[in-house]
Protein backbone atom coordinates (compact mmCIF):
# COMPACT_ATOMS: atom_id res chain seq x y z
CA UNK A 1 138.92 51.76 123.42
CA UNK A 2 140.45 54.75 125.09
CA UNK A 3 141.29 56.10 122.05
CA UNK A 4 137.41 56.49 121.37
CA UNK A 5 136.71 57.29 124.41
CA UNK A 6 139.16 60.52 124.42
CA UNK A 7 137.75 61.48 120.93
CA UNK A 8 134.13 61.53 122.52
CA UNK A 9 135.06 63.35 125.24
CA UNK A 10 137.24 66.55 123.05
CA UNK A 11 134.01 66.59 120.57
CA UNK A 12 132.09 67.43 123.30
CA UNK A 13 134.27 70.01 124.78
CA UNK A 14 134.41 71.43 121.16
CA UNK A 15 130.54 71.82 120.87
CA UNK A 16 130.17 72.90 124.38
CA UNK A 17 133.00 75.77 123.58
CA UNK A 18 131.26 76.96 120.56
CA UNK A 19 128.22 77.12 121.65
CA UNK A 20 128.07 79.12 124.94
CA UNK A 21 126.45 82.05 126.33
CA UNK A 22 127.73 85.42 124.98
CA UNK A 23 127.80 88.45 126.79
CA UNK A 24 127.79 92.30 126.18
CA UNK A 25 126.75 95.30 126.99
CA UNK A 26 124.74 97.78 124.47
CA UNK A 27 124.93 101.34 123.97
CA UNK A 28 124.75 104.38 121.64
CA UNK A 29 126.06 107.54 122.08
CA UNK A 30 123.59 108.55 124.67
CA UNK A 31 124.90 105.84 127.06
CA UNK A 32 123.33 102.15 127.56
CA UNK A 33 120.21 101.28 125.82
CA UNK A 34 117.21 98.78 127.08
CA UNK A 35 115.11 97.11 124.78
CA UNK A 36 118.15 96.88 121.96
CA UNK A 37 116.75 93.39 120.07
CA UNK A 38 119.19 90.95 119.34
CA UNK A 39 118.67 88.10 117.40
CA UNK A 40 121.77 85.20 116.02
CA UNK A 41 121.44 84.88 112.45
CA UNK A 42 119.44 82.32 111.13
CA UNK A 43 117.16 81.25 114.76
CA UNK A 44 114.00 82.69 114.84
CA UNK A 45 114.24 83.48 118.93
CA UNK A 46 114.82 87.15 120.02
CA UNK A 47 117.03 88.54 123.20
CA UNK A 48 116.31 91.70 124.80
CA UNK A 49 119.02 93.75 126.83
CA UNK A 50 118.21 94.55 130.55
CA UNK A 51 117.62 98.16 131.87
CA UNK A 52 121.63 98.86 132.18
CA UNK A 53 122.04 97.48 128.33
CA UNK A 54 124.04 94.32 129.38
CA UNK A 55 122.59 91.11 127.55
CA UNK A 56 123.05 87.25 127.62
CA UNK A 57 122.48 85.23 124.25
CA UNK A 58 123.17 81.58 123.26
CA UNK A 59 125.44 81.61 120.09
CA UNK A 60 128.40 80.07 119.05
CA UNK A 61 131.60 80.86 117.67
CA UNK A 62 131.51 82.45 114.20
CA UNK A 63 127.89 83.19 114.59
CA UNK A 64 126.28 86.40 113.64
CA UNK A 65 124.46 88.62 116.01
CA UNK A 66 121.96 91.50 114.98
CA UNK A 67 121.21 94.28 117.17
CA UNK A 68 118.12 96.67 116.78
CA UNK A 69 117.85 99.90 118.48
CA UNK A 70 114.12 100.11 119.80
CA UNK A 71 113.73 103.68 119.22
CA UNK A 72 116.06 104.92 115.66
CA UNK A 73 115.29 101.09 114.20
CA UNK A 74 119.17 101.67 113.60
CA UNK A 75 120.46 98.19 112.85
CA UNK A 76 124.33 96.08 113.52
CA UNK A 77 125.40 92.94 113.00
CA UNK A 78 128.39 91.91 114.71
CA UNK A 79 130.27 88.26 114.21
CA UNK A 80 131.06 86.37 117.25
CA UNK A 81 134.45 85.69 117.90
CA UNK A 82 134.74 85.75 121.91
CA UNK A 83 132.56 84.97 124.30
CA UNK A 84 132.65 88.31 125.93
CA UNK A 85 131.22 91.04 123.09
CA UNK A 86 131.94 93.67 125.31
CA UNK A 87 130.37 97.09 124.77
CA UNK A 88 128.54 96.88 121.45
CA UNK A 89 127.40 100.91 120.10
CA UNK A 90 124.66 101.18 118.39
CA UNK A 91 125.01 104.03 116.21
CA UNK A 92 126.23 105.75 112.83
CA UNK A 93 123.54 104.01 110.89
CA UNK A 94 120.03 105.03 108.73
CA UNK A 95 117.14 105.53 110.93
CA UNK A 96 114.43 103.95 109.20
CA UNK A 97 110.81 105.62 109.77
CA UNK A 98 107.57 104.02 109.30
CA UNK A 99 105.58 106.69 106.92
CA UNK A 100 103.05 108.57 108.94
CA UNK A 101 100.53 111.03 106.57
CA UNK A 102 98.63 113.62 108.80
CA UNK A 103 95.18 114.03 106.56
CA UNK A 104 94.20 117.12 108.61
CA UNK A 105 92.16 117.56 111.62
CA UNK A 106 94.36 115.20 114.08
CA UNK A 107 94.14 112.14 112.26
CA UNK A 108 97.14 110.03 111.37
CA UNK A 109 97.09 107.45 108.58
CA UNK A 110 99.59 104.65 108.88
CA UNK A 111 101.06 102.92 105.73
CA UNK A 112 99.24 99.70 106.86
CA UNK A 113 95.68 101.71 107.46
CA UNK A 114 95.94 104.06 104.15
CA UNK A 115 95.59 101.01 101.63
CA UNK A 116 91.88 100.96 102.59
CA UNK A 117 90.95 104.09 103.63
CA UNK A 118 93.37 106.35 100.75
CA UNK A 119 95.22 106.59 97.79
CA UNK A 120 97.99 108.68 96.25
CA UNK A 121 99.01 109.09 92.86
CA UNK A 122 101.70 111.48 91.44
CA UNK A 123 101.32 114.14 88.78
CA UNK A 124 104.16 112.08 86.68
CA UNK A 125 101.69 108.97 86.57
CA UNK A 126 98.19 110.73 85.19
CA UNK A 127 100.30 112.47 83.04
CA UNK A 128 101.27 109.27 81.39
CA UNK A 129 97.90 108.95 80.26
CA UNK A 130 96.55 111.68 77.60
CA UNK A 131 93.72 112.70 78.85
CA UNK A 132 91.87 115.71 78.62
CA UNK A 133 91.08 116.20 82.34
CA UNK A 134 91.70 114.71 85.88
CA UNK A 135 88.44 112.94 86.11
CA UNK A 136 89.31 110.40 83.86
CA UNK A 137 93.53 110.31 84.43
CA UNK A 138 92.31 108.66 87.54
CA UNK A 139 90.75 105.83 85.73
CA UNK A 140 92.65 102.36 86.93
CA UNK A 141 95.10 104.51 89.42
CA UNK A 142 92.79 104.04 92.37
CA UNK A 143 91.66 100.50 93.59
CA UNK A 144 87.57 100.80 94.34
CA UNK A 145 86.91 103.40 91.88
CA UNK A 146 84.73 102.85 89.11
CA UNK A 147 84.75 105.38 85.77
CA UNK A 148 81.59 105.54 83.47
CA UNK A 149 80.93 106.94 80.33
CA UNK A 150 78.16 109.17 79.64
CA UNK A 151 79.34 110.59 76.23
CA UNK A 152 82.20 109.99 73.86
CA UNK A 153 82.40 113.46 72.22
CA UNK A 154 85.59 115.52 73.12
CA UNK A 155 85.45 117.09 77.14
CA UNK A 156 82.65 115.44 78.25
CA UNK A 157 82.13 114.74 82.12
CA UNK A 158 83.18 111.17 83.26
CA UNK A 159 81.19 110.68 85.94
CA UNK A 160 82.88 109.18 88.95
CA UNK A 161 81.99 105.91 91.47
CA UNK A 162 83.85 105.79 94.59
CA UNK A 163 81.57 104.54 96.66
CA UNK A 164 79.13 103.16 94.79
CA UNK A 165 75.80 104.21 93.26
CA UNK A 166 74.47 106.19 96.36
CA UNK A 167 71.71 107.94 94.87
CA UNK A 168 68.95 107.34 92.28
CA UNK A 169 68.08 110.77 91.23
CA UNK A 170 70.94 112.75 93.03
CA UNK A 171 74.81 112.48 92.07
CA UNK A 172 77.14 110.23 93.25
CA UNK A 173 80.29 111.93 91.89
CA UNK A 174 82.80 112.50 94.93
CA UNK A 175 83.75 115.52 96.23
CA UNK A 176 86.85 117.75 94.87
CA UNK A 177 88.83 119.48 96.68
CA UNK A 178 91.71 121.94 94.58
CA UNK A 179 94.50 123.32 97.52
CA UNK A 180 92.06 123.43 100.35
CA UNK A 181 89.33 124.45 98.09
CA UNK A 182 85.86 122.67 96.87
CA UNK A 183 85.00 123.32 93.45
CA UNK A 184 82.21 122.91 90.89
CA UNK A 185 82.17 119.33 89.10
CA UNK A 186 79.71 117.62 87.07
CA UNK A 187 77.74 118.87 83.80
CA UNK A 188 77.93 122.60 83.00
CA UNK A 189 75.56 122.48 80.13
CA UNK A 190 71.60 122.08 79.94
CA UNK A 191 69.90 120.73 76.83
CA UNK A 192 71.53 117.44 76.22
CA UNK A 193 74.79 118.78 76.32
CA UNK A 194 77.73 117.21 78.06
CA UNK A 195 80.81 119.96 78.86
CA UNK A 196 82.90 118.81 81.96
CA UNK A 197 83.82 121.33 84.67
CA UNK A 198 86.88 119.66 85.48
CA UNK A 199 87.77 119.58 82.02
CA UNK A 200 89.40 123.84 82.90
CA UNK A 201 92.29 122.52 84.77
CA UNK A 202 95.00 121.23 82.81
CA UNK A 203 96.40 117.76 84.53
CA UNK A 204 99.80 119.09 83.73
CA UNK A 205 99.30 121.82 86.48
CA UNK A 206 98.61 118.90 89.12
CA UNK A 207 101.40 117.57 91.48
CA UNK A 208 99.56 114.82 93.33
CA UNK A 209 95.94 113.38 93.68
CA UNK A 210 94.58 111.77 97.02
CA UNK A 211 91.36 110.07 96.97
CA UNK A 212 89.95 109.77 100.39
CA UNK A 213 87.34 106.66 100.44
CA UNK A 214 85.41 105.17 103.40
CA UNK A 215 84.38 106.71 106.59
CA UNK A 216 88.01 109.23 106.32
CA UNK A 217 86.48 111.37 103.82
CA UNK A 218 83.27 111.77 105.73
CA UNK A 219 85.07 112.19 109.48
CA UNK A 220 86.73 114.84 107.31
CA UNK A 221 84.48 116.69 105.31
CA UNK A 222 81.08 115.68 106.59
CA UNK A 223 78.32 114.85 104.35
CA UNK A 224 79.86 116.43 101.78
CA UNK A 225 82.52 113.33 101.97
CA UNK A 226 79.56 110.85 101.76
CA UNK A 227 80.72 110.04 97.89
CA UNK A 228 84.26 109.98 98.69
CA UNK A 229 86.51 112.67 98.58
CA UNK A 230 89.70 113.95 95.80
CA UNK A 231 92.40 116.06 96.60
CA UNK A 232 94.29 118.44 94.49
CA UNK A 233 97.05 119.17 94.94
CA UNK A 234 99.03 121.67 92.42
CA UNK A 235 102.81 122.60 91.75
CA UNK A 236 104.35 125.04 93.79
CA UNK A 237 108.21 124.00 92.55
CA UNK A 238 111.27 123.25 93.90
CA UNK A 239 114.32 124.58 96.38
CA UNK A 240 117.20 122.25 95.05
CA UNK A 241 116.78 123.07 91.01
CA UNK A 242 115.25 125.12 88.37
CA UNK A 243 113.26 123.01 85.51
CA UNK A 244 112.65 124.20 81.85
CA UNK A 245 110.63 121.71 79.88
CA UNK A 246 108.66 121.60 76.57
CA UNK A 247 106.35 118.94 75.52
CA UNK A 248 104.49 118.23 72.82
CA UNK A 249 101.98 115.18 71.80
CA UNK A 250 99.98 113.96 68.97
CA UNK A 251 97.35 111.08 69.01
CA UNK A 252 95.27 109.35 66.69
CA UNK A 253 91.55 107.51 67.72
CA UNK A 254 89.17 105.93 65.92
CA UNK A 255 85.57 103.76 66.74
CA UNK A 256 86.85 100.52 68.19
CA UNK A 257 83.41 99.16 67.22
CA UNK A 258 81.90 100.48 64.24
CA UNK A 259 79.21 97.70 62.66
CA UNK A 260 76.06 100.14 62.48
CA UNK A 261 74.58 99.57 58.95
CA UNK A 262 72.47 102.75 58.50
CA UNK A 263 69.19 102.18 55.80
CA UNK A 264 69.38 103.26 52.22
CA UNK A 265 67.29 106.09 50.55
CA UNK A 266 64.71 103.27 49.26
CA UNK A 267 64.89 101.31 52.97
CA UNK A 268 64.33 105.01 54.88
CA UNK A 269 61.02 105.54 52.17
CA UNK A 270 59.30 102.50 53.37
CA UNK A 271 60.15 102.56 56.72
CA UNK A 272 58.78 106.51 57.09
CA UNK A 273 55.86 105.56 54.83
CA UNK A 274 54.94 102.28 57.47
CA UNK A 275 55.44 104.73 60.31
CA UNK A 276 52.87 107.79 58.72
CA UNK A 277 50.23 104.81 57.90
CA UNK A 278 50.30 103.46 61.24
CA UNK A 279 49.15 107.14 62.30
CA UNK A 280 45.69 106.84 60.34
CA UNK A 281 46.51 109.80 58.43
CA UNK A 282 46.28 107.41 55.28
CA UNK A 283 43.87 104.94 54.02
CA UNK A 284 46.40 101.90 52.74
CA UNK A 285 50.41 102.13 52.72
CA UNK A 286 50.83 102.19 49.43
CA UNK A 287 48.71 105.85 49.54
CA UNK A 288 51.61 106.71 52.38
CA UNK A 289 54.73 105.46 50.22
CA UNK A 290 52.86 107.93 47.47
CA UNK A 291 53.20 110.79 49.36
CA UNK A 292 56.43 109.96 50.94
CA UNK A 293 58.05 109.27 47.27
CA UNK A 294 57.39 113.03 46.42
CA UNK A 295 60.14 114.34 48.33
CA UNK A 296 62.87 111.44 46.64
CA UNK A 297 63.55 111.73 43.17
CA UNK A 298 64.40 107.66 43.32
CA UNK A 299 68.36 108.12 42.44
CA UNK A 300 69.82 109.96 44.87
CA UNK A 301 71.34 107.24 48.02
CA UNK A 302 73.79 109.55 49.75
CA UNK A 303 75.90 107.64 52.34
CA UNK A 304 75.82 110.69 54.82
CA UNK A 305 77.62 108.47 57.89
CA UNK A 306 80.58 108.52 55.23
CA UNK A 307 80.66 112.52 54.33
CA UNK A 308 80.41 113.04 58.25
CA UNK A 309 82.50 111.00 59.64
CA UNK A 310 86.85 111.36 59.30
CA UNK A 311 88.93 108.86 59.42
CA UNK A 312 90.96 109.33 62.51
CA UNK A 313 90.20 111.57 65.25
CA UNK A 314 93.30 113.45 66.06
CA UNK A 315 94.58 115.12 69.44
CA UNK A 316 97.12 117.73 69.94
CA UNK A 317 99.06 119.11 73.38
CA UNK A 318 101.28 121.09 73.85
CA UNK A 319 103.02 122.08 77.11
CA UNK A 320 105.74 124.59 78.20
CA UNK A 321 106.32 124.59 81.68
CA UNK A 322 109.06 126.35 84.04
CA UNK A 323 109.74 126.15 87.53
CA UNK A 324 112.68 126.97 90.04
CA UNK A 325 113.49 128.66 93.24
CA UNK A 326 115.92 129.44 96.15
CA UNK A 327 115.61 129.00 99.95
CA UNK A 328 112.48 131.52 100.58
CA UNK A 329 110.83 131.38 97.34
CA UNK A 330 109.25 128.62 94.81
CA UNK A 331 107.32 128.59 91.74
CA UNK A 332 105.87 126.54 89.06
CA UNK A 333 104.63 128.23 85.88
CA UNK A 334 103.02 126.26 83.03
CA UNK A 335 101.44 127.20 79.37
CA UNK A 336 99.30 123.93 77.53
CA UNK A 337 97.29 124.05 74.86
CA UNK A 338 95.06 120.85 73.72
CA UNK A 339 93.15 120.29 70.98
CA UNK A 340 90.81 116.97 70.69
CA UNK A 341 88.38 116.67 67.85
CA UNK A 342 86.30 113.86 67.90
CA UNK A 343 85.16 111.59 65.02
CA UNK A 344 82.59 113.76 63.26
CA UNK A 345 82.97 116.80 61.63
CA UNK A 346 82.73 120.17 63.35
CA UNK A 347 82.73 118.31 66.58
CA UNK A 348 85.93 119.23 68.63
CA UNK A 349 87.31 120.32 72.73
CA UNK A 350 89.60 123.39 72.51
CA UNK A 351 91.49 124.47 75.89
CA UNK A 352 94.12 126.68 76.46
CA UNK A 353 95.36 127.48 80.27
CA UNK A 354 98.12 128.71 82.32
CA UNK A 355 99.01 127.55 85.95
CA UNK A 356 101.23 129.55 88.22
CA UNK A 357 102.06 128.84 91.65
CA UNK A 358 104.50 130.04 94.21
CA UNK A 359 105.57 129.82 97.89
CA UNK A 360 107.31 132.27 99.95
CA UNK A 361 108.61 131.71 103.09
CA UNK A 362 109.16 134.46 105.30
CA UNK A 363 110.43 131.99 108.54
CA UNK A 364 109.91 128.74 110.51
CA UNK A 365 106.02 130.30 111.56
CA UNK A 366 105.44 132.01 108.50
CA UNK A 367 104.73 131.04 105.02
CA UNK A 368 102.21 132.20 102.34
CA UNK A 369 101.25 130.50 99.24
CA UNK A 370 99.51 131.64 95.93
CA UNK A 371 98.09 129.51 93.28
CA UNK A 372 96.63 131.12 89.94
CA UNK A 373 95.13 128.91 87.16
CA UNK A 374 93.03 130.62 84.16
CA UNK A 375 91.79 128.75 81.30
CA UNK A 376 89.59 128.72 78.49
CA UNK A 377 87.98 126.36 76.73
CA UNK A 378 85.84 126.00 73.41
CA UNK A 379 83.83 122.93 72.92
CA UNK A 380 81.41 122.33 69.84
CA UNK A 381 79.20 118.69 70.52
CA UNK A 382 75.47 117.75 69.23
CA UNK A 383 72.49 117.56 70.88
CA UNK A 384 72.88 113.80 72.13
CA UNK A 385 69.02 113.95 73.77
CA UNK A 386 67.85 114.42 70.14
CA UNK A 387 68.38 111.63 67.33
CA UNK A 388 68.01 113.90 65.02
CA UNK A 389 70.82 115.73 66.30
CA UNK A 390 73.14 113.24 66.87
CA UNK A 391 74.99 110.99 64.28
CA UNK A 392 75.32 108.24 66.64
């Protein structure tokens, strides 16, 4: 009975030895720190050394105690083998930052606050999608933002939803800004055409894209913000490395639903000759399929969706691009050249443009920076108010 009653008793002294209070005192190489966090491995319950550094924690032997500096985030972990820690420093390790973007104008975006409010995608990810301009690279890169289609010939404006349909009559494509810079979007054609503005500047030129949504863009920009806004940014190169690249691409499209089943020459003769007796201009419809039968010899059934029409729609690009620099200077030159035809004869987008842009820094105040970008493009569509322009 003693026997188990000595047993008892050392267990207890055991648990009571390893776990005890543990003391310390924390610094880094600015003296002692307040504030340092220290938590034991595993418990959920945080300590916080006093205003001379010194802390007391409840942890055992062989326990492992994490210490985070309030101010660097600087983290150490430290296993437990005496009761008295002593001086624990709190240094020599990554200072980890919480990513801060300053959109201009005094406001700060958080990394929490810019999911809803802003987006950022890099030139490396639109240029994974051949497109032929920046208006619809962004299509699926930017949560909230809806793409139409207005036209499916080669360069034709995609027009934009950021925020929603916020006009009837007016447009609701948002706002781009290139460098600093607004700039002309939307249709630059009249007469049914469709040509894109956007469609000048090669996506190859571009280094990042932020789309500004919600009340940011407008606390930025006004009521020119009210659709949302789209920043530009282009290449200006880099300080560590020079870059020489050539790139070439070649696609192939075709209708992914093709099922129209146009009318034959004898179909298109009664369906003309129904249409000129239901004007008056003829006494019965057999009078009207008379006169309409003059201008059809009765043979002739040319399938012209066939002799218009190729196969495949190809694309070409091609893209030389060079950029470099040393402490004081940067630059970022690049030469493209697409060409998209589209699935009907004589119906093509031609661009060819050249981007440079540089950075010289003169000192710490003083920097100036000069973009150039000069393009042309050649673009040959139908009519697409007029059916009797338009194949489709």
């Amino acid at each position: 009975m003693l026997k188990v009653f000595l047993s008892s008793v050392l267990l207890v002294l055991l648990a009571v030895l390893a776990q005890a209070q543990v003391v310390g005192v924390a610094e880094d190489e600015f003296g002692p720190v307040a504030g340092v966090e220290i938590h034991v491995n595993g418990a959920h319950l945080g300590y916080y050394s006093e205003a001379d550094g010194s802390f007391t924690i409840d942890a055992g032997l062989g326990d492992t105690l994490l210490f985070v500096h309030p101010m660097t985030l600087a983290e150490k972990s430290i296993l437990v083998s005496a009761h008295n820690l002593g001086v624990v420093r709190i240094e020599d390790a990554a200072v980890v930052l919480q990513e801060v973007v300053t959109m201009g104008y005094g406001i700060r975006e958080s990394y929490d606050e810019r999911n809803s409010s802003y987006a950022k995608i890099g030139g490396d990810r639109l240029r994974s999608t051949p497109t032929s301009s920046i208006d619809q690279a962004l299509q699926g890169n930017v949560a909230g933002l809806q793409v139409g289609q207005s036209s499916g010939v080669p360069g034709a404006r995609t027009p934009i939803f950021l925020r929603g349909i916020t006009s009837i009559s007016g447009v609701s494509d948002p706002l781009f800004v290139i460098n600093g810079v607004p700039v002309l979007t939307g249709d630059n054609t009249s007469l049914a055409n469709n040509a894109n503005a956007l469609s000048a500047l090669d996506p190859n030129e571009i280094e990042d894209v932020t789309v500004l949504k919600d009340a940011l863009a407008t606390s930025l920009y006004g009521a020119r913000g009210a659709n949302g806004v789209v920043l530009i940014t282009l290449k200006k190169g880099s300080r560590s490395r020079q870059d020489l690249s050539f790139s070439s691409e070649l696609g192939f499209g075709s209708a992914a639903y093709n099922k129209m089943r146009p009318m034959n020459s004898e179909q298109f003769l009664h369906y003309t000759s129904h249409a000129l007796f239901n004007t008056g201009q003829f006494s019965s419809l057999q009078d009207a399929i008379d006169f309409r039968s003059q201008s059809w010899d009765g043979v002739t059934d040319t399938d012209w969706t066939k002799l218009l029409e190729r196969s495949t729609a190809t694309t070409q690009r091609y893209n030389f691009a060079y950029s470099g620099g040393s402490d004081q200077i940067t630059f970022s030159s690049n030469l493209s050249y697409l060409d998209q035809k589209g699935l009907y004869d004589n119906i093509y987008f031609r661009r060819l443009s050249f981007g440079l842009g540089s950075e010289w820094k003169a000192n710490d105040r003083l920097s100036l920076t000069a973009n150039i970008s000069l393009s042309t493009t050649n673009q040959r569509n139908p009519l697409e108010g007029l059916a009797a322009n338009n194949p489709i």
